[in-house]
Protein backbone atom coordinates (compact mmCIF):
# COMPACT_ATOMS: atom_id res chain seq x y z
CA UNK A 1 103.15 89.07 94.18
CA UNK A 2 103.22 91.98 92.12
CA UNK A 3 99.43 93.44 92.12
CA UNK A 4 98.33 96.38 89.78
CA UNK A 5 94.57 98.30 89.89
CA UNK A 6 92.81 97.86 86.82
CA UNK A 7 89.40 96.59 86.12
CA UNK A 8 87.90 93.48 84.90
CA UNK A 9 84.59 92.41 83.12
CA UNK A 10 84.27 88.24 82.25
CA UNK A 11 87.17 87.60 80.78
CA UNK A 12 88.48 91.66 79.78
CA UNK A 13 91.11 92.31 81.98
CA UNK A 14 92.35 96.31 81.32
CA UNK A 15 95.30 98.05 83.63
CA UNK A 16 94.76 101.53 84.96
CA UNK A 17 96.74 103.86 82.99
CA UNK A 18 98.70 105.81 85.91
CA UNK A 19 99.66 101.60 86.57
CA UNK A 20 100.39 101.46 83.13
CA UNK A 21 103.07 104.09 83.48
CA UNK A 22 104.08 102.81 86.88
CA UNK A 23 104.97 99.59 85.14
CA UNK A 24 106.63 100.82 82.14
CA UNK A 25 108.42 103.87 83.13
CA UNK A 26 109.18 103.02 87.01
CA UNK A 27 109.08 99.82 87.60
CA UNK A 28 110.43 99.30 83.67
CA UNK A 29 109.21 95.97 84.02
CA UNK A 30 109.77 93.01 80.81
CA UNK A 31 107.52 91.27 78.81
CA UNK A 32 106.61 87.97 79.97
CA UNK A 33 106.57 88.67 83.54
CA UNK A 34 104.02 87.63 85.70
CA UNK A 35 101.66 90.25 87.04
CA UNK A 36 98.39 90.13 89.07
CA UNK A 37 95.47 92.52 88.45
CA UNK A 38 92.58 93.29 90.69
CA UNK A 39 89.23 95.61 90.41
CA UNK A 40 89.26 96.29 94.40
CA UNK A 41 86.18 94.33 94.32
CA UNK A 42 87.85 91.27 94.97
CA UNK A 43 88.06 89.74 91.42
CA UNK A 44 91.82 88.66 90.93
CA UNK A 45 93.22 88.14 87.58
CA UNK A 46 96.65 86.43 86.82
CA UNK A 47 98.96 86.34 84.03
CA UNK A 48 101.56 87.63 82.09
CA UNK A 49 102.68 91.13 81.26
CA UNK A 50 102.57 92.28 77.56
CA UNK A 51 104.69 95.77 77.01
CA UNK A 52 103.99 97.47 73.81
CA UNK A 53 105.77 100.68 73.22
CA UNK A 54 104.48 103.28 76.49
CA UNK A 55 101.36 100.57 76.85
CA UNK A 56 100.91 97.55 79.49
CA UNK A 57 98.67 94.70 78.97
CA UNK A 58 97.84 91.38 80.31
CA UNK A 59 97.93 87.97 78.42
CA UNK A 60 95.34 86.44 81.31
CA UNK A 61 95.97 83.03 82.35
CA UNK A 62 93.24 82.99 84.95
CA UNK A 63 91.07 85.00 86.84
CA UNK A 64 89.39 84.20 90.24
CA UNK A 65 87.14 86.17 92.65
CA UNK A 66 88.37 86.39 96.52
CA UNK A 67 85.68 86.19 99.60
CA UNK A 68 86.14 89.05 101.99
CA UNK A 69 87.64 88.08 104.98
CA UNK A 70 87.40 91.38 107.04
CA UNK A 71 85.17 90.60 109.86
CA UNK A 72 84.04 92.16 111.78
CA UNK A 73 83.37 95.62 109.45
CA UNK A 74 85.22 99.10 110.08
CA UNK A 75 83.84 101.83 109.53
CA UNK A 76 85.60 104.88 110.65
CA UNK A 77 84.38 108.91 109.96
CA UNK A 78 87.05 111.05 111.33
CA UNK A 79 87.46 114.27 110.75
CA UNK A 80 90.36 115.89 108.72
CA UNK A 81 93.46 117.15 109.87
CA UNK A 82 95.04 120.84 109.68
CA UNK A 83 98.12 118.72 108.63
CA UNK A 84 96.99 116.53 105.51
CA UNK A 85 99.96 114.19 106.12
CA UNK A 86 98.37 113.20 108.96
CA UNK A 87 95.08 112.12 107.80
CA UNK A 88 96.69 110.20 105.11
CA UNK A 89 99.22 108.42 107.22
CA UNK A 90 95.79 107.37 109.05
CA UNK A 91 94.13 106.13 105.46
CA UNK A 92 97.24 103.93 105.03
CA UNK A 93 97.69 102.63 108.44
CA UNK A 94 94.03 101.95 108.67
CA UNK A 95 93.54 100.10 105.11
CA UNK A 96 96.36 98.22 105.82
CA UNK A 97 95.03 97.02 108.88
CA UNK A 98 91.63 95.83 107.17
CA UNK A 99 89.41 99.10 107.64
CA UNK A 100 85.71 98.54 105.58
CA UNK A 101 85.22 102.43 105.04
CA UNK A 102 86.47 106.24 105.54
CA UNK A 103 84.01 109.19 105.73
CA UNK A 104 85.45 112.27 105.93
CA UNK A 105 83.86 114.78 108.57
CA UNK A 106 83.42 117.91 109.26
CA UNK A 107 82.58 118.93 112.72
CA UNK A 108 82.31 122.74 114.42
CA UNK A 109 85.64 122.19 115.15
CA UNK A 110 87.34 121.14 112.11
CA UNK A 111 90.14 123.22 110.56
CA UNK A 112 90.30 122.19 107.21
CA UNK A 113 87.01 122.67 105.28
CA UNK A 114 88.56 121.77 101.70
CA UNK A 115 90.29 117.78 100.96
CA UNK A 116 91.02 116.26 97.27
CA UNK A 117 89.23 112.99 97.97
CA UNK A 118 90.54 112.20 95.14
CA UNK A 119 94.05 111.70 96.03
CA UNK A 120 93.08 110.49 99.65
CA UNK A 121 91.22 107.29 97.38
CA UNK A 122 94.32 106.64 94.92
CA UNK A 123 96.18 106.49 98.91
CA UNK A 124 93.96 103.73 99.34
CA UNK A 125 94.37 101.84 96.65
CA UNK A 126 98.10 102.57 96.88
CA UNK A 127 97.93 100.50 100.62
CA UNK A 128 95.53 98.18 99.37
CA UNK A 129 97.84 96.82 96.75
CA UNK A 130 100.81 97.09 99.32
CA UNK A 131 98.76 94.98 101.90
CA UNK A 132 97.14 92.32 99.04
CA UNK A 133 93.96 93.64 99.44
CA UNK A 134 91.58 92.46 96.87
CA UNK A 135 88.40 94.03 98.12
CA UNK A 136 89.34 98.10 98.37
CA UNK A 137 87.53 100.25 101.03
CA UNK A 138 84.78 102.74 100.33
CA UNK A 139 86.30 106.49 100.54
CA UNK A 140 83.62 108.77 100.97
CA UNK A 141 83.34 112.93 101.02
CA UNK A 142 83.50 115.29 103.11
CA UNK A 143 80.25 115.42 104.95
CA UNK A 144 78.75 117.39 108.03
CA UNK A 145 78.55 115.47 110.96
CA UNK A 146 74.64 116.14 111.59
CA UNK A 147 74.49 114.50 107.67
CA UNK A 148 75.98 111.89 108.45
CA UNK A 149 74.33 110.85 111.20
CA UNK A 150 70.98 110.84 109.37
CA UNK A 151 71.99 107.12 108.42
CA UNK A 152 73.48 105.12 111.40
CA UNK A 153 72.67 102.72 113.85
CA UNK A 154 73.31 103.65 116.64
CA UNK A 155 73.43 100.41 118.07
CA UNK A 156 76.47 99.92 116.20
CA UNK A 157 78.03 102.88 116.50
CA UNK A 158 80.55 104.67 118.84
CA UNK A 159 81.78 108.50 119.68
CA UNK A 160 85.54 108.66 120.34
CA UNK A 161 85.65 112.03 122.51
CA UNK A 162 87.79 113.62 124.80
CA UNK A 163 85.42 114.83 127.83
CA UNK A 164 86.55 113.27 130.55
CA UNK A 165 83.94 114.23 133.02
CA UNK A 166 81.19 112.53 130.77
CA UNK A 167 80.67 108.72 131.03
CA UNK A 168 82.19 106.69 128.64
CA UNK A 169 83.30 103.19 128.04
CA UNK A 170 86.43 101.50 127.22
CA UNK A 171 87.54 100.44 124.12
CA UNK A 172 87.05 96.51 125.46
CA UNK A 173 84.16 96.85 126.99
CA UNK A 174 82.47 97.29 123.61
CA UNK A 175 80.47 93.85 122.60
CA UNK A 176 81.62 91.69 119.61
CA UNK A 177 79.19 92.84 116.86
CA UNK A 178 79.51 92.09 113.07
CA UNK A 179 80.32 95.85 111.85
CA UNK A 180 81.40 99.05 113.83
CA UNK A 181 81.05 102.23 112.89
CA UNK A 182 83.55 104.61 115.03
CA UNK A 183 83.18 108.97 115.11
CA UNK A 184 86.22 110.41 115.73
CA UNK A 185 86.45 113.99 115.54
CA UNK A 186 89.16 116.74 115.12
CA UNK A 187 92.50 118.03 116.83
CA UNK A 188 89.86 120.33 119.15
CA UNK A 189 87.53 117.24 119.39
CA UNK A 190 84.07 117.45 118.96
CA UNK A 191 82.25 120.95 120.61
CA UNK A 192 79.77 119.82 123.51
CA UNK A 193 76.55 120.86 121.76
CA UNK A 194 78.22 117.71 119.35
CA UNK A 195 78.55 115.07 122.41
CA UNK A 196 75.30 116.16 123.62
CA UNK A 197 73.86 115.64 120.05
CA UNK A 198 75.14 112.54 119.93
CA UNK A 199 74.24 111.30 123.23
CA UNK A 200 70.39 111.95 122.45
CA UNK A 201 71.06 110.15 119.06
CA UNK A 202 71.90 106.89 121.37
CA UNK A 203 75.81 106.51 120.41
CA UNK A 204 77.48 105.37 123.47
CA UNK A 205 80.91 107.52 123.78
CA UNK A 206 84.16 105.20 124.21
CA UNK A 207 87.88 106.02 125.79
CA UNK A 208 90.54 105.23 124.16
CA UNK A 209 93.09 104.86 127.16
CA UNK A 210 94.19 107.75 129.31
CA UNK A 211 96.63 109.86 127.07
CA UNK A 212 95.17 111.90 125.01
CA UNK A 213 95.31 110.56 121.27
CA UNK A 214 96.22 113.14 118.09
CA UNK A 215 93.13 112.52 115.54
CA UNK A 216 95.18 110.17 113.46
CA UNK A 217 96.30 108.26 116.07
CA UNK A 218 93.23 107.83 117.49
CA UNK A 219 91.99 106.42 114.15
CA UNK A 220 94.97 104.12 113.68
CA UNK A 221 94.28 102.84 117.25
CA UNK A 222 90.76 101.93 116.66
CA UNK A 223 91.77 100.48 113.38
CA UNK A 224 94.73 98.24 114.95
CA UNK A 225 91.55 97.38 117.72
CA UNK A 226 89.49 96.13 115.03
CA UNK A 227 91.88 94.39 113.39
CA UNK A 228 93.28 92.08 116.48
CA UNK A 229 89.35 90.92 116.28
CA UNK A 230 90.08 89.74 113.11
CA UNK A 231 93.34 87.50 113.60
């Protein structure tokens, strides 16, 4: 299957223009062949490619909406690495592998107080489309950690931290629950007045094994956790 990003309203079906180019100038792809649009909101339209001049259209045939079947939810807020490759290597791994939603942190700790978001969201859709993902995951912005925290549940949510002399639980220990929200915090982890703030918040803190995980790993390992639950 060839799928493209664009969006789609009843029956008006337009491709993004960077795809537009992609097709055209890339992919140099011929009219009449079929293509597959979706919105990232899991509406799927199909039908055939009409090139004219530097322009790419669709002649849609038919157009269907997909249910979700991520389940349980992902939701991982990590914080950025020094390295940017790094964090995006994580955002593909971890959309491909069925994540819900990113948030972007930034802890005591972290390094790099500037990201495009921007380009870190076009990553996503990038995987998303590589994977067949109709339904695209929410990338949010940067945020401070005590912001962020203003809005979970802490019932559902889970500290991935490096203190070994603190109690913490493994990975499988956690029960099955219908959404999971995961912190995991920089290449110097999270300072303790952080764990302790979180501890008095009610997140439980969680091991992830006993080497000690790079950032991006540790996000990519959570993510490939999540999504055995889901196969």
């Amino acid at each position: 299957m060839k799928l493209f990003f664009g969006e789609i309203s009843n029956d008006l079906v337009i491709i993004n223009e960077e795809e537009q180019q992609h097709i055209v100038k890339v992919l140099r792809m011929k009219d009449g062949e079929k293509i597959h649009i979706t919105d990232g909101k899991g509406n799927l339209a199909s039908g055939k490619l009409i090139i004219e001049g530097k322009k790419a259209g669709i002649e849609v045939l038919e157009i269907k909406t997909e249910t979700p079947d991520f389940n349980p939810k992902l939701h991982i807020a990590i914080a950025p690495t020094k390295n940017i490759d790094r964090i995006e290597f994580f955002v593909e791994k971890a959309v491909e592998m069925g994540i819900s939603e990113i948030t972007i942190l930034q802890t005591e700790k972290t390094e790099r107080k500037n990201l495009n978001i921007d380009k870190i969201r076009k990553q996503a859709i990038a995987a998303s489309k590589q994977s067949l993902r109709f339904h695209f995951p929410v990338i949010n912005d940067l945020i401070k950690l005590s912001d962020f925290l203003k809005n979970i549940n802490s019932e559902t949510t889970f500290v991935a931290h490096c203190n070994e002399n603190l109690e913490r639980i493994h990975l499988n220990e956690i029960p099955k629950l219908e959404s999971y929200t995961f912190l995991i915090g920089p290449e110097g982890d999270f300072s303790d007045r952080e764990i302790q703030f979180l501890a008095e918040k009610g997140i439980k803190a969680v091991s992830l094994g006993n080497q000690r995980l790079r950032t991006e790993t540790a996000g990519v390992f959570v993510a490939a956790w999540n999504y055995n639950k889901m196969i």
